[in-house]
N, C-alpha and C. Protein backbone atom coordinates (compact mmCIF):
# COMPACT_ATOMS: atom_id res chain seq x y z
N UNK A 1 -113.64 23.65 11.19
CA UNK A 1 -112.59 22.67 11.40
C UNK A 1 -113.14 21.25 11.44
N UNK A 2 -114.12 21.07 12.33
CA UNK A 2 -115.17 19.75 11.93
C UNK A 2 -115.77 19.04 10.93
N UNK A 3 -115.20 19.97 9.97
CA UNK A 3 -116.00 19.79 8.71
C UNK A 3 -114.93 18.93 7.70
N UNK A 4 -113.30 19.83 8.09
CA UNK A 4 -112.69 19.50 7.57
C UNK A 4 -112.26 18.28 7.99
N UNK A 5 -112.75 17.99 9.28
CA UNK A 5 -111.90 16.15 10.01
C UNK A 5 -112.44 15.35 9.31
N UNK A 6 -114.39 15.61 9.00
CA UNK A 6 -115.10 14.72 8.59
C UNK A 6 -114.29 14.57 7.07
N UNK A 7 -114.08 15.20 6.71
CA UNK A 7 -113.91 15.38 4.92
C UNK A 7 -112.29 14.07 4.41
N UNK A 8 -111.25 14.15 5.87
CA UNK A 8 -110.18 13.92 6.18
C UNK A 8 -110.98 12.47 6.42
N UNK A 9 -111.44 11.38 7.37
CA UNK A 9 -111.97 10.92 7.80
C UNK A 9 -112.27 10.07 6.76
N UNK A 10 -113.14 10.61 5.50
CA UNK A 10 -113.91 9.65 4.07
C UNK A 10 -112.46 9.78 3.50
N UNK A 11 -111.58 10.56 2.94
CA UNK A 11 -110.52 9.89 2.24
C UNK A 11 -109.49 9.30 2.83
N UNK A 12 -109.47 9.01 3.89
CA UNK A 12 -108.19 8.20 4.81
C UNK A 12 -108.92 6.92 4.51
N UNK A 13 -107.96 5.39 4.67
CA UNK A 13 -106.35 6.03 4.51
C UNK A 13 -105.98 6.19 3.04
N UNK A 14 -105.12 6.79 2.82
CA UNK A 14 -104.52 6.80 1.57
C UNK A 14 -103.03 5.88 1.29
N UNK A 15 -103.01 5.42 -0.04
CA UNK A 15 -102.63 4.20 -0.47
C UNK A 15 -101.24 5.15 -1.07
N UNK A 16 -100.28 5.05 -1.55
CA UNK A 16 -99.37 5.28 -2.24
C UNK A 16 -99.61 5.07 -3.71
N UNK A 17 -100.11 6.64 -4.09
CA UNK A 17 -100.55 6.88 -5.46
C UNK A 17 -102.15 6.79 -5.57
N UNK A 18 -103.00 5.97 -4.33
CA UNK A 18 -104.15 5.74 -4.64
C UNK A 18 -104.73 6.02 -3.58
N UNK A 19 -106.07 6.41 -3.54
CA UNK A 19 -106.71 6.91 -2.43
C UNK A 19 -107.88 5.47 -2.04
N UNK A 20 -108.24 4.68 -0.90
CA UNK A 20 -109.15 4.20 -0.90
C UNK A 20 -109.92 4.15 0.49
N UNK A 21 -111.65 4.43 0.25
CA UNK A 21 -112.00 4.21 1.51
C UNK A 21 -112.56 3.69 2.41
N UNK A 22 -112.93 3.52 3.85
CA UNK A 22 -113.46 2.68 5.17
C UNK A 22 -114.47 2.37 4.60
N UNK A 23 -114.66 1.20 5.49
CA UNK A 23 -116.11 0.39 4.79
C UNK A 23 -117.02 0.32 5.86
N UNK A 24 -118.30 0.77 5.66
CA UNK A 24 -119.24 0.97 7.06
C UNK A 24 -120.56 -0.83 6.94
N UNK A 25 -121.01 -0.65 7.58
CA UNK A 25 -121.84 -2.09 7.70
C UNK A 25 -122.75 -1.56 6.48
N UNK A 26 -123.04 -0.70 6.76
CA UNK A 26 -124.55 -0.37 5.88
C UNK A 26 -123.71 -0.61 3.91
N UNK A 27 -122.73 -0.39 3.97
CA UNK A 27 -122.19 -0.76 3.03
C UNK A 27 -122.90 -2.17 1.86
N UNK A 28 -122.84 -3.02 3.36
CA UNK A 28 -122.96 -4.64 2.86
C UNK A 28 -124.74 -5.00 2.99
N UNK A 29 -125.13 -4.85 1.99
CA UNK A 29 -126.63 -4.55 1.93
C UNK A 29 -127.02 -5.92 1.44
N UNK A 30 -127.07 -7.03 2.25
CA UNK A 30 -127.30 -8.51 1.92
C UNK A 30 -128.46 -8.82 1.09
N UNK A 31 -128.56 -9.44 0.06
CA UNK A 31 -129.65 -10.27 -0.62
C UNK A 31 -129.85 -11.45 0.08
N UNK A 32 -130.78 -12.36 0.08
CA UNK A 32 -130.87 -13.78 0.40
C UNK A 32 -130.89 -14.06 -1.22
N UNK A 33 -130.21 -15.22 -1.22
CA UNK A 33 -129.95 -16.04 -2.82
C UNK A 33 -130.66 -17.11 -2.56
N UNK A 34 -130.22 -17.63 -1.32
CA UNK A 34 -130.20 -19.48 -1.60
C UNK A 34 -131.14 -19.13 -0.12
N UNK A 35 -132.68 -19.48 0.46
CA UNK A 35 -133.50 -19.49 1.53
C UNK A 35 -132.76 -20.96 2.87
N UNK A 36 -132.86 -19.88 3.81
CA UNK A 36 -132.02 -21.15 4.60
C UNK A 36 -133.39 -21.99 5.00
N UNK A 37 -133.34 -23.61 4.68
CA UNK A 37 -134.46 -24.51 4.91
C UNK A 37 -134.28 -25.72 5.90
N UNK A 38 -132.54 -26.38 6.24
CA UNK A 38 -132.49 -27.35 6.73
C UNK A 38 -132.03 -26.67 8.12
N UNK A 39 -131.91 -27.55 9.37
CA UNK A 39 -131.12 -27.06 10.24
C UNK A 39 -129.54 -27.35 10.24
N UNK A 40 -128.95 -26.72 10.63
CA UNK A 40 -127.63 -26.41 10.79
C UNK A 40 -127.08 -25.21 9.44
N UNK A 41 -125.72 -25.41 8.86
CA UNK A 41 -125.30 -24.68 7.83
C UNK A 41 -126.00 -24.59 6.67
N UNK A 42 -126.91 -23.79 6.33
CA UNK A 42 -128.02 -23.45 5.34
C UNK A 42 -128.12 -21.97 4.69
N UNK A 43 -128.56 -21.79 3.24
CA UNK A 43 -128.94 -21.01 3.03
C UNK A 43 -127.44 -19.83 2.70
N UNK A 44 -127.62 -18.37 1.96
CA UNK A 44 -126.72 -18.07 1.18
C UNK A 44 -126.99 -16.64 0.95
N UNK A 45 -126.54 -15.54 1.31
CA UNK A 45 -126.47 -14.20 1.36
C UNK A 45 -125.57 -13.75 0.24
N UNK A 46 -125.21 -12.59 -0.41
CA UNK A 46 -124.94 -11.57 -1.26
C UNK A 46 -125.08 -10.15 -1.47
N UNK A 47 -124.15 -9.55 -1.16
CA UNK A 47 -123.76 -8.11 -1.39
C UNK A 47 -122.88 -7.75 -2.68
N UNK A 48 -123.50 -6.46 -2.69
CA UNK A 48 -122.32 -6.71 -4.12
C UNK A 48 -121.87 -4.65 -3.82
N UNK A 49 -120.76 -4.55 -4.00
CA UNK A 49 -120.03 -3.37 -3.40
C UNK A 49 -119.16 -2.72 -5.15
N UNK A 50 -120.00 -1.17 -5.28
CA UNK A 50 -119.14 -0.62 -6.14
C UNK A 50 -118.26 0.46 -5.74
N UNK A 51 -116.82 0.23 -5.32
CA UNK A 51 -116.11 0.93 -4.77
C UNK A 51 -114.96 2.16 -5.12
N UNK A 52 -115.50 3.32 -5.17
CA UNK A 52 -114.18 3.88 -5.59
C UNK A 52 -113.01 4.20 -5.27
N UNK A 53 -112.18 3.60 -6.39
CA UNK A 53 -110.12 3.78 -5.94
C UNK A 53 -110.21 5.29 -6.99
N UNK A 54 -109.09 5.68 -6.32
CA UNK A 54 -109.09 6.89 -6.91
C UNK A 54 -107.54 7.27 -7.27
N UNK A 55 -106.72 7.27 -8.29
CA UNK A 55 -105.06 7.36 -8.81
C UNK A 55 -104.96 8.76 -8.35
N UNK A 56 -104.27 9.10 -7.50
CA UNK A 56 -103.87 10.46 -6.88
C UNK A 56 -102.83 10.91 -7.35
N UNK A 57 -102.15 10.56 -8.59
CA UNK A 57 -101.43 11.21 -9.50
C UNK A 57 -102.07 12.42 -10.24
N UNK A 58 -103.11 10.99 -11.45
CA UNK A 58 -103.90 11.45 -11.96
C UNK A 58 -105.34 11.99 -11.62
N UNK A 59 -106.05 11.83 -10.68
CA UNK A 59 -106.88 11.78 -10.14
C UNK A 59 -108.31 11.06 -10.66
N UNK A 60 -107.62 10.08 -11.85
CA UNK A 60 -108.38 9.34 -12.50
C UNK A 60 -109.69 8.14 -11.17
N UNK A 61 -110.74 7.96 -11.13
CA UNK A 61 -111.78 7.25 -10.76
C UNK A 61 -110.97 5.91 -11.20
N UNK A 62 -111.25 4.77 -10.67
CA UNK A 62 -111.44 3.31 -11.05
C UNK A 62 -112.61 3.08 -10.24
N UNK A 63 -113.67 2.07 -10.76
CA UNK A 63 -114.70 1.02 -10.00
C UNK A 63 -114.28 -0.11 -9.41
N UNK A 64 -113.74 -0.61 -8.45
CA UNK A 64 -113.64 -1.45 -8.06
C UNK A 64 -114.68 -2.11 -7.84
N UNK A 65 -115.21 -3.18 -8.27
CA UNK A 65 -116.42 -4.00 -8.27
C UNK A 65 -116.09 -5.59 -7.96
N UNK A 66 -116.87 -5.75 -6.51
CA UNK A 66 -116.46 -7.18 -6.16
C UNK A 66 -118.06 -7.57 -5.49
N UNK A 67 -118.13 -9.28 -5.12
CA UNK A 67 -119.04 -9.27 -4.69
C UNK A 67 -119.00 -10.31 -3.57
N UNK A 68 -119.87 -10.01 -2.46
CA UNK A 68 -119.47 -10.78 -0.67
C UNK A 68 -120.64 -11.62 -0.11
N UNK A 69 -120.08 -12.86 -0.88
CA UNK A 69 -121.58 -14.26 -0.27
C UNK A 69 -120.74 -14.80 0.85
N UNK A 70 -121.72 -15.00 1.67
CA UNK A 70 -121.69 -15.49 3.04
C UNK A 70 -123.17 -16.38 3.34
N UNK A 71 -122.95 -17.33 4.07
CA UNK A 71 -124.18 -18.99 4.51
C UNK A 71 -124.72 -17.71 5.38
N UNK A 72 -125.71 -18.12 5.31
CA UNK A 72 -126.90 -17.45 6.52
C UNK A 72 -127.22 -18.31 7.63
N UNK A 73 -126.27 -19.40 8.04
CA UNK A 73 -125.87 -20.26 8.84
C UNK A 73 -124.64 -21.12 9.26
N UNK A 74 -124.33 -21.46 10.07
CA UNK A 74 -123.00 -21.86 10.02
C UNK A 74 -123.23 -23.08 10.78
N UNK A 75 -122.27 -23.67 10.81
CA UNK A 75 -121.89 -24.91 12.16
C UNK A 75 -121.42 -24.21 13.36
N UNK A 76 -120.23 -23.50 13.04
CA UNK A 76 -119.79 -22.50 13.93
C UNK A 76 -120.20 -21.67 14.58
N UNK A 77 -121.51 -21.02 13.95
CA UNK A 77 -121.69 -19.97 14.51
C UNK A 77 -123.60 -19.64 14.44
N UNK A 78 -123.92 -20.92 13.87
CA UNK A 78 -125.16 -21.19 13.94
C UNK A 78 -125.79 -19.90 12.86
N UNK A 79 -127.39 -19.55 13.79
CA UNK A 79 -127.42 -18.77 12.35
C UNK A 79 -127.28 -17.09 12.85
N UNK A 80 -127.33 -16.56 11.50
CA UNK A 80 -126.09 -15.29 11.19
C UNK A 80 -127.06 -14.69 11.10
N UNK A 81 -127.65 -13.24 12.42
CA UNK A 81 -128.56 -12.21 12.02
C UNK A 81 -127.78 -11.00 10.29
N UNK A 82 -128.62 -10.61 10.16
CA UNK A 82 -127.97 -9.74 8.88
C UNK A 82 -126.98 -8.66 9.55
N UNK A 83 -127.23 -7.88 10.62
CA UNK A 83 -126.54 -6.82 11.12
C UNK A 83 -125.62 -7.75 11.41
N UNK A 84 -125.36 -8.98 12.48
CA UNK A 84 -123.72 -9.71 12.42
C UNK A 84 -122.79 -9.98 11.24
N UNK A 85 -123.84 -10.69 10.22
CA UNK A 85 -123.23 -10.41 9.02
C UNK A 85 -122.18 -8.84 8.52
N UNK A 86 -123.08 -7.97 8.42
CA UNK A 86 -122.61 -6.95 7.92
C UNK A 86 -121.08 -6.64 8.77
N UNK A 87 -121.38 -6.51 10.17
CA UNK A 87 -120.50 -6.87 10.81
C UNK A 87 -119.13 -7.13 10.25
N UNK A 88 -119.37 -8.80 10.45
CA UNK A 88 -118.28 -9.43 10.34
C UNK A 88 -117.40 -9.06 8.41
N UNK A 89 -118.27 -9.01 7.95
CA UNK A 89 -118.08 -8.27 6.67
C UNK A 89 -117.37 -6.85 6.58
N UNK A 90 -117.91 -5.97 7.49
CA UNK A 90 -116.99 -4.93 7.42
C UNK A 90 -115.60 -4.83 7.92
N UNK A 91 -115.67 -5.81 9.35
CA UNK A 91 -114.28 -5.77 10.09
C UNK A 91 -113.39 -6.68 8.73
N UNK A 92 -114.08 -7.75 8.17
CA UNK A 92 -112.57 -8.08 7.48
C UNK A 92 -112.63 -7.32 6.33
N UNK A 93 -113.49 -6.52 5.59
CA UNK A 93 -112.63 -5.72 4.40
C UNK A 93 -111.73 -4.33 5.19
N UNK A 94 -112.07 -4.24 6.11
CA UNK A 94 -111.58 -3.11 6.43
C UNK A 94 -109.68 -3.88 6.93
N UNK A 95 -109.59 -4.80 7.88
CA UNK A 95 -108.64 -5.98 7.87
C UNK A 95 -108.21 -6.06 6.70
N UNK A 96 -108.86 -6.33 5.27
CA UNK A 96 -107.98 -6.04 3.78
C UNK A 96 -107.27 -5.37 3.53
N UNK A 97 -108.41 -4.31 3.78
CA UNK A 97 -107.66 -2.96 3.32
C UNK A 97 -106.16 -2.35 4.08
N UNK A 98 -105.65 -2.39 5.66
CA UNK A 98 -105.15 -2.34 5.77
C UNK A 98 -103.91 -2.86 5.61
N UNK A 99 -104.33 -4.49 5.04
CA UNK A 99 -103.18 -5.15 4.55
C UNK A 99 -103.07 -4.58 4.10
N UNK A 100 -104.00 -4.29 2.67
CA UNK A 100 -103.47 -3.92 0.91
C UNK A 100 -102.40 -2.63 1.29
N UNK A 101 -102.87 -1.79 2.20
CA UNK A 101 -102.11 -0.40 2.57
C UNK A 101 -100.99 -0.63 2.64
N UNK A 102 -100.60 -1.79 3.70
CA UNK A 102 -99.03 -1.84 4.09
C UNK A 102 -98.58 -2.61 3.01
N UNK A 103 -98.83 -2.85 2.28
CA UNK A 103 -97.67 -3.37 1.32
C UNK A 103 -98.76 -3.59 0.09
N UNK A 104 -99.22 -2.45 -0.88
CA UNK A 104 -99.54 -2.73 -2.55
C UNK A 104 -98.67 -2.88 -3.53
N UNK A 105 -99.57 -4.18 -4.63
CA UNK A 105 -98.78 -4.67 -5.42
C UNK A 105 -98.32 -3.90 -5.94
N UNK A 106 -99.02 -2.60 -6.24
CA UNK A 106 -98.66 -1.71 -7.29
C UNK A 106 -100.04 -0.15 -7.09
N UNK A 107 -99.09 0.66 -7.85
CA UNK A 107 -99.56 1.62 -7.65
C UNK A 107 -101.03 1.97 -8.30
N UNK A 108 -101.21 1.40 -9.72
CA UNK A 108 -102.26 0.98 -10.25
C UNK A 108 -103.67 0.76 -9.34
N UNK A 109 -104.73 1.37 -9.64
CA UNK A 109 -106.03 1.16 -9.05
C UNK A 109 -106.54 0.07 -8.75
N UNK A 110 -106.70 -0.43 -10.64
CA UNK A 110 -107.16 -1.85 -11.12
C UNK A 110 -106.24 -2.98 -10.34
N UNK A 111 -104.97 -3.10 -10.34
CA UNK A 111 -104.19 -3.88 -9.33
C UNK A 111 -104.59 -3.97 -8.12
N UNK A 112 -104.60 -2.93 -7.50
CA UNK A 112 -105.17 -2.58 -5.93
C UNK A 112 -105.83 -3.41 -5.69
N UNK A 113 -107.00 -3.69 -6.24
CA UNK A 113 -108.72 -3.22 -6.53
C UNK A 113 -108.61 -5.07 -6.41
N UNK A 114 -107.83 -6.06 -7.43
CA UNK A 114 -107.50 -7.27 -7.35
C UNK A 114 -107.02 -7.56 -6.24
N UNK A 115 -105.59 -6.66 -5.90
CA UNK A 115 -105.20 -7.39 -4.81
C UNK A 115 -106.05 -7.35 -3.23
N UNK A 116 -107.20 -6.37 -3.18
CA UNK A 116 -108.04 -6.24 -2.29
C UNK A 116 -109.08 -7.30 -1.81
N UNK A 117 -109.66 -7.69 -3.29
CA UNK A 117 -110.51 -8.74 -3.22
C UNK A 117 -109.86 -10.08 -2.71
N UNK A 118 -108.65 -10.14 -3.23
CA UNK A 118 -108.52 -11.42 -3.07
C UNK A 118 -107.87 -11.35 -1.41
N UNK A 119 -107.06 -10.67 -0.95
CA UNK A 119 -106.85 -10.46 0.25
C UNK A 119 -108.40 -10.59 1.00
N UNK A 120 -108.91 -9.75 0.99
CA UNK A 120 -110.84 -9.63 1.63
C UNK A 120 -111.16 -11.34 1.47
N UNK A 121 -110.87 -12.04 0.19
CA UNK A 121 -111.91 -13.34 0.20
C UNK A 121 -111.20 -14.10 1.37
N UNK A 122 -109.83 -14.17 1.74
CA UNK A 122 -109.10 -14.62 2.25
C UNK A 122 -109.38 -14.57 4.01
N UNK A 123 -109.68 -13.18 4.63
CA UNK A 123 -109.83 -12.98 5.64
C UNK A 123 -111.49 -13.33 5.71
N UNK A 124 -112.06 -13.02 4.92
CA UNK A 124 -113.58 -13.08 5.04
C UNK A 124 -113.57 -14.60 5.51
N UNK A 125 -113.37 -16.17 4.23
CA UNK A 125 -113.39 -16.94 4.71
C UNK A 125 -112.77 -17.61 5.62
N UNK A 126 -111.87 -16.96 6.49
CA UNK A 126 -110.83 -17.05 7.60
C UNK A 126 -112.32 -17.11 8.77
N UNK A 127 -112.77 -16.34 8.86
CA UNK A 127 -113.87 -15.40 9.72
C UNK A 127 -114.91 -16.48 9.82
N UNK A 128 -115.77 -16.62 8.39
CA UNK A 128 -116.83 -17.16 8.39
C UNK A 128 -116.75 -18.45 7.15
N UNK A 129 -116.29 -19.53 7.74
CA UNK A 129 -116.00 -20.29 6.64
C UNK A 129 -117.08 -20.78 5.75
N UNK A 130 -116.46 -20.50 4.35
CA UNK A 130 -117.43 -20.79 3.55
C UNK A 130 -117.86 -19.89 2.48
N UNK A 131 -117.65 -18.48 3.22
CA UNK A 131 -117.76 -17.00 2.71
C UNK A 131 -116.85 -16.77 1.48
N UNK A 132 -117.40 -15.73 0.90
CA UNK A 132 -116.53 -15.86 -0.56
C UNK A 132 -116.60 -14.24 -1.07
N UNK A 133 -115.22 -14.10 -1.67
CA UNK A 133 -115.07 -12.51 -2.46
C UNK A 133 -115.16 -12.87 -3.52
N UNK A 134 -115.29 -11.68 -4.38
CA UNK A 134 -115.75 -12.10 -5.87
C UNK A 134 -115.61 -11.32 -7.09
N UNK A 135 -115.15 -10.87 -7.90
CA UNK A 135 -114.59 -10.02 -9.19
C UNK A 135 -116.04 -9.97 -9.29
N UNK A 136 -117.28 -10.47 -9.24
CA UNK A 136 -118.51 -10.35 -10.18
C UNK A 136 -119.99 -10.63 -8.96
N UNK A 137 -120.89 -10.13 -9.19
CA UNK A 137 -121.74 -9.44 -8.12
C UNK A 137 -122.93 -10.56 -8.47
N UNK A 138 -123.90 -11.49 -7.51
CA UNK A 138 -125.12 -11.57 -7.58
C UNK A 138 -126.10 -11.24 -8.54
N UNK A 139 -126.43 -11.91 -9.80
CA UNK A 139 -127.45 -10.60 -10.20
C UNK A 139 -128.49 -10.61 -9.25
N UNK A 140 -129.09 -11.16 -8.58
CA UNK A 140 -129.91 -10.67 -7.68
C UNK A 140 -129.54 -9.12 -6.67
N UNK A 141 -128.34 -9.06 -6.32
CA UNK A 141 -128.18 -8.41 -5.52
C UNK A 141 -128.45 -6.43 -6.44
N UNK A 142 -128.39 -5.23 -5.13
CA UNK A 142 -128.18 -4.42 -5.62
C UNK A 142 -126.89 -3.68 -5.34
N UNK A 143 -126.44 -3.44 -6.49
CA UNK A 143 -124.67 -2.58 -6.25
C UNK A 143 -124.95 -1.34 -5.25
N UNK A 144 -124.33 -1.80 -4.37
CA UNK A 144 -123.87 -0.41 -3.18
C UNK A 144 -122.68 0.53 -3.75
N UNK A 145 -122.73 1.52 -4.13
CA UNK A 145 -121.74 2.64 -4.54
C UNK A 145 -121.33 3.38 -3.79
N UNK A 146 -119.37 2.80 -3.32
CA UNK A 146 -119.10 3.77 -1.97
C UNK A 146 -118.37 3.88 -2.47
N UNK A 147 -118.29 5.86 -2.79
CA UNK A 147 -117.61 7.12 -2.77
C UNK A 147 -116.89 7.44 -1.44
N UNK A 148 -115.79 8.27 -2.23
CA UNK A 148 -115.22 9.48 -0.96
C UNK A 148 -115.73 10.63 -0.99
């Protein structure tokens, strides 16, 4: 029965027509881009997240592929260990996602998948101003691939 909560657990929640899932810290596997050098707001992090939506009609795969820069310093909040980062990174995609839940544009993956990011860039730089979502990934960074 434990087996089956865990199993319940990776595909929750589910979307109407689409399945998508929780986002854990380890998810957001930061690059440094830009080296923080001055004091105060400095310097420039990057994750880049390959996510699968899944059409529960069809049970067709989509990649959702976006990518999550955040300052490795703030005014606000001075400077940003990587685990706070990840952090604050997970609480607002996960904050996305439940938007996207209660009300998607559409049943469509690829839609989703848009309206996610841009919801996520929204709360992200709400959070940590400055922070940014992104249709397109770091090449520095390495793609994290989260399955259900």
């Amino acid at each position: 029965m434990s087996a089956l909560l865990r199993l319940l657990g990776v595909f929750l929640p589910v979307l109407s027509g689409c399945s998508i899932n929780q986002y854990q810290p380890s998810h957001f596997q930061f690059t440094t881009i830009v080296e923080k050098t001055e004091a105060g707001a400095d310097g420039w992090r990057a994750a880049c997240i390959h996510a699968t939506v899944v059409n529960k009609s069809t049970l067709e795969p989509y990649f959702c592929k976006f990518g999550v820069g955040m300052p490795i310093a703030t005014e606000k909040f001075g400077l940003m260990s990587e685990p706070l980062a990840q952090r604050v990174a997970t609480d607002c995609a996960n904050e996305a996602l439940r938007e996207v839940i209660a009300s998607p544009i559409s049943p469509l993956p690829g839609l989703v998948c848009r309206q996610f990011t841009s919801t996520f860039n929204v709360v992200l730089n709400r959070a940590v101003l400055g922070s940014r979502v992104t249709i397109w990934c770091e090449e520095e960074t390495k793609p994290i691939r989260v399955d259900f």
